[in-house]
Structure formats: C-alpha cells, structure tokens
N, C-alpha and C. Protein backbone atom coordinates (compact mmCIF):
# COMPACT_ATOMS: atom_id res chain seq x y z
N UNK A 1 -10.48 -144.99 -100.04
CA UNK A 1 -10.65 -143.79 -99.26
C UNK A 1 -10.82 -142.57 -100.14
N UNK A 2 -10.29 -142.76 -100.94
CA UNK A 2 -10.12 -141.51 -101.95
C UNK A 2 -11.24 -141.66 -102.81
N UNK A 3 -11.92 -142.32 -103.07
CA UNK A 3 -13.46 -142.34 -103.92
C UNK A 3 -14.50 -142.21 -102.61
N UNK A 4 -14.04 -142.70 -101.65
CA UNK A 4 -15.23 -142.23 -100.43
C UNK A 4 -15.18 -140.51 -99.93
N UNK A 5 -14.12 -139.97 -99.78
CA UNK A 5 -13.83 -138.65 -99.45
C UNK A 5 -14.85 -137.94 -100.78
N UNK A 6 -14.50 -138.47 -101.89
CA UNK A 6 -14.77 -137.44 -103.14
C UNK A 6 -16.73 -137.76 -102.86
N UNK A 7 -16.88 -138.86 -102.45
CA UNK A 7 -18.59 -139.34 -102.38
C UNK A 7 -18.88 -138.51 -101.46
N UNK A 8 -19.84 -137.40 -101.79
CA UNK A 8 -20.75 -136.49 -101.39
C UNK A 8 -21.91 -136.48 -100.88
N UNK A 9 -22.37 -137.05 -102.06
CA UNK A 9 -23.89 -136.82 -103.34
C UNK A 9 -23.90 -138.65 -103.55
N UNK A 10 -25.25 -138.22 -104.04
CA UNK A 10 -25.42 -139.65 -104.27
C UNK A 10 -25.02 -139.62 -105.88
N UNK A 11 -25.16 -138.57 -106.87
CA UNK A 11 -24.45 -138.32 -108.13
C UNK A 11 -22.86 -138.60 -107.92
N UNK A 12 -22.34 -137.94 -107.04
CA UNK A 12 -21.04 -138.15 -106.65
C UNK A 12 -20.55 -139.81 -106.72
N UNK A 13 -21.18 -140.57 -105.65
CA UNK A 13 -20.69 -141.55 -105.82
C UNK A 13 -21.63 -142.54 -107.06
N UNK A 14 -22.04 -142.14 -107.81
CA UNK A 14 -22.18 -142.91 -109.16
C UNK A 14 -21.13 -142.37 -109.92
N UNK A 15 -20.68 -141.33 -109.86
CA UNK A 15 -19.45 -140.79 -110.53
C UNK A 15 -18.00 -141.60 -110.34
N UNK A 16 -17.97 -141.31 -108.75
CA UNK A 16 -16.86 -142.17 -108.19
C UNK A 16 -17.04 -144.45 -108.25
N UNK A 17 -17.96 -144.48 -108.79
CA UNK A 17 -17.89 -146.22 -109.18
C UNK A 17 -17.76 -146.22 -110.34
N UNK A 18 -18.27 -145.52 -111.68
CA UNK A 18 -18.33 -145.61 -112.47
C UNK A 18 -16.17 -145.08 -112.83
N UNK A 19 -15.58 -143.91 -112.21
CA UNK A 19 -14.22 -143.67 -112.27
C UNK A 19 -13.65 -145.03 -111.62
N UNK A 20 -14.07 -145.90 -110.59
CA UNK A 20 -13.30 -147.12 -110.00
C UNK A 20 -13.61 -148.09 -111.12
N UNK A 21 -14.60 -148.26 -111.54
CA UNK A 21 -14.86 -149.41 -112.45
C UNK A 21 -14.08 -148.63 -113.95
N UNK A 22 -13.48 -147.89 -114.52
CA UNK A 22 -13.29 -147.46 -115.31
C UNK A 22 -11.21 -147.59 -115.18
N UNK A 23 -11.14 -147.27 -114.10
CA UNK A 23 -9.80 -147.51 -113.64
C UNK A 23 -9.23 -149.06 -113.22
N UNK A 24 -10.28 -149.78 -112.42
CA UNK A 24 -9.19 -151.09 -111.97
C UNK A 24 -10.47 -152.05 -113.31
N UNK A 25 -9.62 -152.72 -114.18
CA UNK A 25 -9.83 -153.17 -115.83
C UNK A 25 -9.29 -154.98 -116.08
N UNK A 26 -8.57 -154.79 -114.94
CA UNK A 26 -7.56 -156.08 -115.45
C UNK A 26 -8.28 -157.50 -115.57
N UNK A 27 -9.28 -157.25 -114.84
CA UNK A 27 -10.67 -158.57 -115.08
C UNK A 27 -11.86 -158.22 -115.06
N UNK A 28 -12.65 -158.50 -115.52
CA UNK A 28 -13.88 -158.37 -115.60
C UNK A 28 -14.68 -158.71 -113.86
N UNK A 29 -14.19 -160.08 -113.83
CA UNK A 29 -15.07 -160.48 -112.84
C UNK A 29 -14.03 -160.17 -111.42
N UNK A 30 -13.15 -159.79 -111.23
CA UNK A 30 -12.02 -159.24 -110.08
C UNK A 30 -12.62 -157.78 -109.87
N UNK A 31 -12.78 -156.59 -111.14
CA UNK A 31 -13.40 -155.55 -111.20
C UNK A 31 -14.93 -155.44 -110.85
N UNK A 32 -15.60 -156.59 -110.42
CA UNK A 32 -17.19 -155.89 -110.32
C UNK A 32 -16.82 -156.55 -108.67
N UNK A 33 -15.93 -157.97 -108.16
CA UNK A 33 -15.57 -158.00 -106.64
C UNK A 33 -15.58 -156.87 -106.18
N UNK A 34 -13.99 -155.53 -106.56
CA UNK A 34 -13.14 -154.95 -106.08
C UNK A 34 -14.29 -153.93 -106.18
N UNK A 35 -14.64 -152.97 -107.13
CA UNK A 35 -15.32 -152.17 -107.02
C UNK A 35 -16.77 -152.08 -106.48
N UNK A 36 -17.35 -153.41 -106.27
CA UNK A 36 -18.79 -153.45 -106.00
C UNK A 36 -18.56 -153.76 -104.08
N UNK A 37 -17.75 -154.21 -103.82
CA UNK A 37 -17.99 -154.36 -102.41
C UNK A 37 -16.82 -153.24 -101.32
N UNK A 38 -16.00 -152.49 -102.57
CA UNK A 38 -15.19 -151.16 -102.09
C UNK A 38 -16.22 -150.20 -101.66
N UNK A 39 -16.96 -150.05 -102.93
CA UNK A 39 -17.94 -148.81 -103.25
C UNK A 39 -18.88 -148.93 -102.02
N UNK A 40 -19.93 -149.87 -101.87
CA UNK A 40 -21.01 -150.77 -101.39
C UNK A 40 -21.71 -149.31 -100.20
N UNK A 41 -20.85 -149.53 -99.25
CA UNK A 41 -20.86 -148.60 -98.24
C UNK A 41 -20.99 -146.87 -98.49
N UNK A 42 -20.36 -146.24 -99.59
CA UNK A 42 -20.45 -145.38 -99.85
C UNK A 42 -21.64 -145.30 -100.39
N UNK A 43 -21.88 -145.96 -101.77
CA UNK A 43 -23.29 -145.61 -102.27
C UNK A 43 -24.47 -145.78 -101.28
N UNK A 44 -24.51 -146.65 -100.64
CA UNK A 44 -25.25 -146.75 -99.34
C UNK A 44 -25.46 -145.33 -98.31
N UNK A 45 -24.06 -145.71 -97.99
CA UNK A 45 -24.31 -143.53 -97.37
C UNK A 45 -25.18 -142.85 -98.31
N UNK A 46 -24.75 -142.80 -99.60
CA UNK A 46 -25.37 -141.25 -100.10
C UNK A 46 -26.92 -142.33 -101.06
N UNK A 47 -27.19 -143.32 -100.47
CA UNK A 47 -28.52 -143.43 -101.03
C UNK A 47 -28.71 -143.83 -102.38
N UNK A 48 -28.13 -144.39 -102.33
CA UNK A 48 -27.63 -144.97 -104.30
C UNK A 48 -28.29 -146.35 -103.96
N UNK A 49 -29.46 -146.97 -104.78
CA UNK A 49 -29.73 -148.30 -104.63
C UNK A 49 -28.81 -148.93 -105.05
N UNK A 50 -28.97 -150.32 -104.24
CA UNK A 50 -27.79 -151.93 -104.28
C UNK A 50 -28.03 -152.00 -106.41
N UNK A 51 -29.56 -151.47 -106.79
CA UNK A 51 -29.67 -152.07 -108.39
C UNK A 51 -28.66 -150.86 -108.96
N UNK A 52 -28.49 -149.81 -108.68
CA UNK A 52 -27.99 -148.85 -109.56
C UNK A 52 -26.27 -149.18 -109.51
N UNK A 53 -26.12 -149.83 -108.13
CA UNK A 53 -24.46 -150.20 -108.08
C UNK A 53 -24.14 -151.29 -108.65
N UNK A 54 -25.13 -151.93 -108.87
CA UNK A 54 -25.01 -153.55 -109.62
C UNK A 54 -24.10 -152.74 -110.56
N UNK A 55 -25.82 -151.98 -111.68
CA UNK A 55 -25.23 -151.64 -112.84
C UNK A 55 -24.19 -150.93 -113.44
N UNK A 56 -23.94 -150.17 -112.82
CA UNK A 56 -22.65 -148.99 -113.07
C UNK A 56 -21.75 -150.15 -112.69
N UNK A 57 -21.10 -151.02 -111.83
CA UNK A 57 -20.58 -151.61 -111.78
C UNK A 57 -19.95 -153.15 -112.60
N UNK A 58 -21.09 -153.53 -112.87
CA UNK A 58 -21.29 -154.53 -114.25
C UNK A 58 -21.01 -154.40 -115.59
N UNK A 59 -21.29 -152.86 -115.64
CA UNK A 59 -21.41 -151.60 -117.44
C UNK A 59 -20.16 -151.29 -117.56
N UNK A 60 -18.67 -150.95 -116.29
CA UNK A 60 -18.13 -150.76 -116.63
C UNK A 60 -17.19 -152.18 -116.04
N UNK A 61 -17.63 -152.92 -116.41
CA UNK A 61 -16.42 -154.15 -115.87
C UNK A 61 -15.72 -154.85 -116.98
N UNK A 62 -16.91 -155.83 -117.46
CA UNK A 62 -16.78 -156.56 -119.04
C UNK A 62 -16.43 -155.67 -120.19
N UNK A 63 -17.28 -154.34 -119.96
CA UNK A 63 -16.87 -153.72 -121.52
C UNK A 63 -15.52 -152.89 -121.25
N UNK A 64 -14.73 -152.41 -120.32
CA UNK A 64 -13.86 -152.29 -119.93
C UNK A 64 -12.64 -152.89 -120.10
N UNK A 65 -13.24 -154.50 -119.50
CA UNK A 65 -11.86 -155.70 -119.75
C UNK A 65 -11.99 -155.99 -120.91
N UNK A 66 -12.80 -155.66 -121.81
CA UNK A 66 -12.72 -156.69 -123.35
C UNK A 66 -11.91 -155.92 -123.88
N UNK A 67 -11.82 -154.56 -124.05
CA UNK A 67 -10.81 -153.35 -124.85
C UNK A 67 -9.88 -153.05 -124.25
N UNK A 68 -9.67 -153.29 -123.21
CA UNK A 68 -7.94 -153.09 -122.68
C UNK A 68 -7.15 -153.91 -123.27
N UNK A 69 -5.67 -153.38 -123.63
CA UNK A 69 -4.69 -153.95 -123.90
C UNK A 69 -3.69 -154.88 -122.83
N UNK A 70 -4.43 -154.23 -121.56
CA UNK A 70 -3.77 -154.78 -120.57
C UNK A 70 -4.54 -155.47 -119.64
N UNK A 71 -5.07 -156.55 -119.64
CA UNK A 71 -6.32 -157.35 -119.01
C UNK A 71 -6.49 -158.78 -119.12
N UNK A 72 -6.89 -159.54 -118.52
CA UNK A 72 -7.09 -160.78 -118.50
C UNK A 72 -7.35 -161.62 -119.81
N UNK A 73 -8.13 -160.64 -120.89
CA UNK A 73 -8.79 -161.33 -122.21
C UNK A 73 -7.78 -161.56 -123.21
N UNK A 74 -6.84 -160.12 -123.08
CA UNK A 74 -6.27 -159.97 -124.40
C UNK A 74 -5.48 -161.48 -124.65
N UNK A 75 -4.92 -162.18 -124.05
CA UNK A 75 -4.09 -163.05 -124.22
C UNK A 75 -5.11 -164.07 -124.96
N UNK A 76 -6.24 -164.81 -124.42
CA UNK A 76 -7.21 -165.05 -125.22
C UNK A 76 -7.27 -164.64 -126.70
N UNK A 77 -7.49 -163.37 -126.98
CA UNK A 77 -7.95 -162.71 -127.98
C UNK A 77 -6.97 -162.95 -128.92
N UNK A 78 -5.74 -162.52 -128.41
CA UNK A 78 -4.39 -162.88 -129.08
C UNK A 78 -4.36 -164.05 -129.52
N UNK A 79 -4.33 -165.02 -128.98
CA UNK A 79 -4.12 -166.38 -129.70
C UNK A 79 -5.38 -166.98 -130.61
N UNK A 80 -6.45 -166.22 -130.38
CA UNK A 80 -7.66 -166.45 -131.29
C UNK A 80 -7.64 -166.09 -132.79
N UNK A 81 -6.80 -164.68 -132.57
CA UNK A 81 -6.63 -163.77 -134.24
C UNK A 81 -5.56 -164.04 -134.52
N UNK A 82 -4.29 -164.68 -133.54
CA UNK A 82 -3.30 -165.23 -134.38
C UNK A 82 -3.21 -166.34 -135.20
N UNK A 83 -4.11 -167.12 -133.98
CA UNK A 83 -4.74 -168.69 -134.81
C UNK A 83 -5.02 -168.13 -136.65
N UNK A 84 -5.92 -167.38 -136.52
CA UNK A 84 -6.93 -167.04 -137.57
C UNK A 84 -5.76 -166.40 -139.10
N UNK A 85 -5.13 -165.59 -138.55
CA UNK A 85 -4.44 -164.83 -139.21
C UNK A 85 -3.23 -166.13 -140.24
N UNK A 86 -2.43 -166.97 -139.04
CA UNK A 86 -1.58 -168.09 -139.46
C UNK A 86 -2.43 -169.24 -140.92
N UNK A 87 -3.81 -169.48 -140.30
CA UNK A 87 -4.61 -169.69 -140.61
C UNK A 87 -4.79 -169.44 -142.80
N UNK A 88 -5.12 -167.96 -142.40
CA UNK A 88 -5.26 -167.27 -143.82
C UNK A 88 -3.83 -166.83 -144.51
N UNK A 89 -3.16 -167.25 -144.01
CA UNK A 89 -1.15 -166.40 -144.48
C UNK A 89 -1.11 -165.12 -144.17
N UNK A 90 -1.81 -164.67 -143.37
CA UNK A 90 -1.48 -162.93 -143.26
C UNK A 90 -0.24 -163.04 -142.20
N UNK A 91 0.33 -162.18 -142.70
CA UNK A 91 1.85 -161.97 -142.31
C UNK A 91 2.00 -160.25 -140.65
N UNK A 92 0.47 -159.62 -140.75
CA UNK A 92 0.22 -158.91 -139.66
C UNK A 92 0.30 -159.39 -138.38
N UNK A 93 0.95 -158.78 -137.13
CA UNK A 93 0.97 -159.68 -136.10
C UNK A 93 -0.45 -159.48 -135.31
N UNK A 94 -0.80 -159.94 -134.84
CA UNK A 94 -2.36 -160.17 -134.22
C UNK A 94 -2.93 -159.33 -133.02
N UNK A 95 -1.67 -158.34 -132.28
CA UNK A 95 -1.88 -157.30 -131.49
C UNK A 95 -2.09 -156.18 -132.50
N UNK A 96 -1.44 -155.94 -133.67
CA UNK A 96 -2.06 -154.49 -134.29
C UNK A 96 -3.74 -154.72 -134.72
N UNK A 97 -3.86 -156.16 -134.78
CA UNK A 97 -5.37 -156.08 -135.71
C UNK A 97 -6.28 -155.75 -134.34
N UNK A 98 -5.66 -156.55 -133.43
CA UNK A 98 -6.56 -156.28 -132.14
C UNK A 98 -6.78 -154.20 -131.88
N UNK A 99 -5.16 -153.71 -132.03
CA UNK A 99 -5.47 -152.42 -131.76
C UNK A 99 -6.47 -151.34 -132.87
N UNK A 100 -6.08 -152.09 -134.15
CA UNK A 100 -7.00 -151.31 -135.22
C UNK A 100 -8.14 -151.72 -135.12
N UNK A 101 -8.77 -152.53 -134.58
CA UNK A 101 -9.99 -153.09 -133.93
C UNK A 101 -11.19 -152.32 -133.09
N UNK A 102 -10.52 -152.03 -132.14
CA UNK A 102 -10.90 -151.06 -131.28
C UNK A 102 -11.76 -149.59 -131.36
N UNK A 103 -11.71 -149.39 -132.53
CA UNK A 103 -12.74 -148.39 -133.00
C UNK A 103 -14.24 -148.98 -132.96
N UNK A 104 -13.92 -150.11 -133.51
CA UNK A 104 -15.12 -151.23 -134.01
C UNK A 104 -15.88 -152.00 -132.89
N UNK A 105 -15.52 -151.60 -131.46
CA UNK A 105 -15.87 -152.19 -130.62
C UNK A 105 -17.46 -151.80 -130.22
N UNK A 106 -18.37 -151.63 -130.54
CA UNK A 106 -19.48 -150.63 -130.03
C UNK A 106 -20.14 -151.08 -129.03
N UNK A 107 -20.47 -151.75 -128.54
CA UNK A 107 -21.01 -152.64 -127.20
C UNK A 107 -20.27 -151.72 -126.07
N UNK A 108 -19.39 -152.42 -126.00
CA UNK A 108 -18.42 -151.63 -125.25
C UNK A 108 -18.02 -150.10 -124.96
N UNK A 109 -18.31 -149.50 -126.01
CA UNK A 109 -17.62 -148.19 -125.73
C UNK A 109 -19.48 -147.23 -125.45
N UNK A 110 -20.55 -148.01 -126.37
CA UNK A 110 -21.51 -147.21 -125.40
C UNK A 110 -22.31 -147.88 -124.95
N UNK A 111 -21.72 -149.08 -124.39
CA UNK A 111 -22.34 -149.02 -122.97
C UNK A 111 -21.50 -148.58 -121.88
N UNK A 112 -20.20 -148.36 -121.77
CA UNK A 112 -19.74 -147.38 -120.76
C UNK A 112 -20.26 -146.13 -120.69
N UNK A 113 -20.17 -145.69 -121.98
CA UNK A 113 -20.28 -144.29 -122.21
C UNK A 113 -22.84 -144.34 -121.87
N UNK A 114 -23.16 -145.13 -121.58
CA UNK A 114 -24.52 -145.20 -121.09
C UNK A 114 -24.40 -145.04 -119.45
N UNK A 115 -23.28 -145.64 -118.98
CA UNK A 115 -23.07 -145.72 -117.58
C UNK A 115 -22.90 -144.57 -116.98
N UNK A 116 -21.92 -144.30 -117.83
CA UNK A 116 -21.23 -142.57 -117.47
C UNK A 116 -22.99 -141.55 -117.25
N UNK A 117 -23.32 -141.52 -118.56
CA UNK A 117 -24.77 -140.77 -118.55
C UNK A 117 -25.46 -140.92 -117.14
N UNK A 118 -25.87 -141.96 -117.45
CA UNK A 118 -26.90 -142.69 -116.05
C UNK A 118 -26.25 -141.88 -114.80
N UNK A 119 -24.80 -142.40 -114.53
CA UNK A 119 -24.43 -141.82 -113.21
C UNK A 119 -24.37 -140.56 -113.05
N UNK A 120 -24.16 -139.62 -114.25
CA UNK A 120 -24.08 -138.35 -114.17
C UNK A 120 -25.24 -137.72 -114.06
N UNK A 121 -26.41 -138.02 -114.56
CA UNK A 121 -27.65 -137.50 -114.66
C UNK A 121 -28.32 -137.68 -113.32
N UNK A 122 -28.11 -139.10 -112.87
CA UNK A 122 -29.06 -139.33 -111.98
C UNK A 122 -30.14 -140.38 -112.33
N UNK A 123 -30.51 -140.77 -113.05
CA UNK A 123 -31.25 -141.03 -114.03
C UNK A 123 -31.64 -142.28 -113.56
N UNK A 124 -32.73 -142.99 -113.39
CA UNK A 124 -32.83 -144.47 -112.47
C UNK A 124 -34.20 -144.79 -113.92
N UNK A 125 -33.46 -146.30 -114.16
CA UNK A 125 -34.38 -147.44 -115.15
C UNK A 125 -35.21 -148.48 -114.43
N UNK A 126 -36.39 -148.83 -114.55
CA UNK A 126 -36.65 -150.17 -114.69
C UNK A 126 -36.85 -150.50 -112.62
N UNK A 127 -35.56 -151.58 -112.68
CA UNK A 127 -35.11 -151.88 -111.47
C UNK A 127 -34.87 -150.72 -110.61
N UNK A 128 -33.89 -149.99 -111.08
CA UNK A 128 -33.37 -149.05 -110.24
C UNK A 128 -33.99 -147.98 -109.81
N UNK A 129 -35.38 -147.68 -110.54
CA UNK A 129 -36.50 -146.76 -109.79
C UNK A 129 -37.32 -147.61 -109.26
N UNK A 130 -37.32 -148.54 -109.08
CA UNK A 130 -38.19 -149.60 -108.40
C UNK A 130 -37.77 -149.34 -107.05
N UNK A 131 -36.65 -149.42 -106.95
CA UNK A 131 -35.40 -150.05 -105.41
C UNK A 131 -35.79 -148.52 -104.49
C-alpha cells in the first residue's frame, strides 16, 4: 500500500519497485515473486510496460541477494570460502573475507545502480521501447 500511495507517475512507480526490490533481499527468486506481482498493478496504473517491470525487478533481485549479509546465498558463500580458506591454512574467518569483498563486487553494485538510472530517468531500452 505504501509503494502504491507513493506511485503517481509512471517515474514514480519505477522508483517505488526499484525501492521494493532494493528493500525485500532475502532471495533472489522470493524478491522478483514478492515485488513483481505486488508492484504489477501499480506500474500498470501509471503505464510502466510488463518489460520495464521485468527489468527493474530482476536488476535489483540477484544483484541485491548476492551482497547481502543477510540472504539466502551467504550461507552458501560461507561454506565455499571457508572450504577454501581451511583449504590454504588461512586462519581468517570466511565472513570478514566475504565483507572485505564487497567493494569488489561490480556486477552487482552497477547493475543496481543502472536500474536506479533507468527508473529515474525514464529511459526505455531495446524491449522496453518496443512494449
């Protein structure tokens, strides 16, 4: 309700999916459910094609859940670099390498930060000036 009230504009609600997909993180594929069929109706009101909600929705799901500390992957990730670490004798525990990591992520941080653009501008690619 509270991302539909704030949906105006059809900028508005690329703003408001891209803030839902940016906020609920904890899965990748739970986050493009929750936000793609929450949103659906709103972007619809204000005229937002089904391709532009794909994407804002997709852009901020995966690259979202891969860098949270708090999300479905990390536990994955964790036992991957601890493996690795036990592995080589490093004596670091495998959540700081994950957090000093995180700078290094670039996929992730611009392609959100592409999403953000897109929704803010207005800006339609490809598909999404097609639709």
């Amino acid at each position: 309700r509270r991302f539909g009230s704030y949906a105006t504009s059809a900028r508005r609600a690329q703003g408001a999916t891209c803030a839902a997909g940016l906020l609920i993180f904890f899965d990748d594929y739970a986050s493009i459910l929750i936000v793609g069929s929450t949103l659906r109706p709103v972007t619809d009101a204000t005229g937002v094609s089904r391709e532009k909600l794909s994407y804002i929705t997709d852009t901020t799901a995966a690259p979202v859940a891969s860098v949270a500390i708090l999300s479905t992957w990390v536990g994955f990730k964790l036992s991957v670099v601890q493996q690795q670490l036990d592995i080589l004798g490093v004596d670091e525990g495998g959540l700081s390498i994950l957090i000093r990591g995180l700078p290094l992520c670039l996929y992730p941080i611009l392609a959100v930060g592409f999403a953000i653009i897109v929704a803010a501008t207005g800006r339609d690619f490809r598909p999404m000036a097609v639709a």
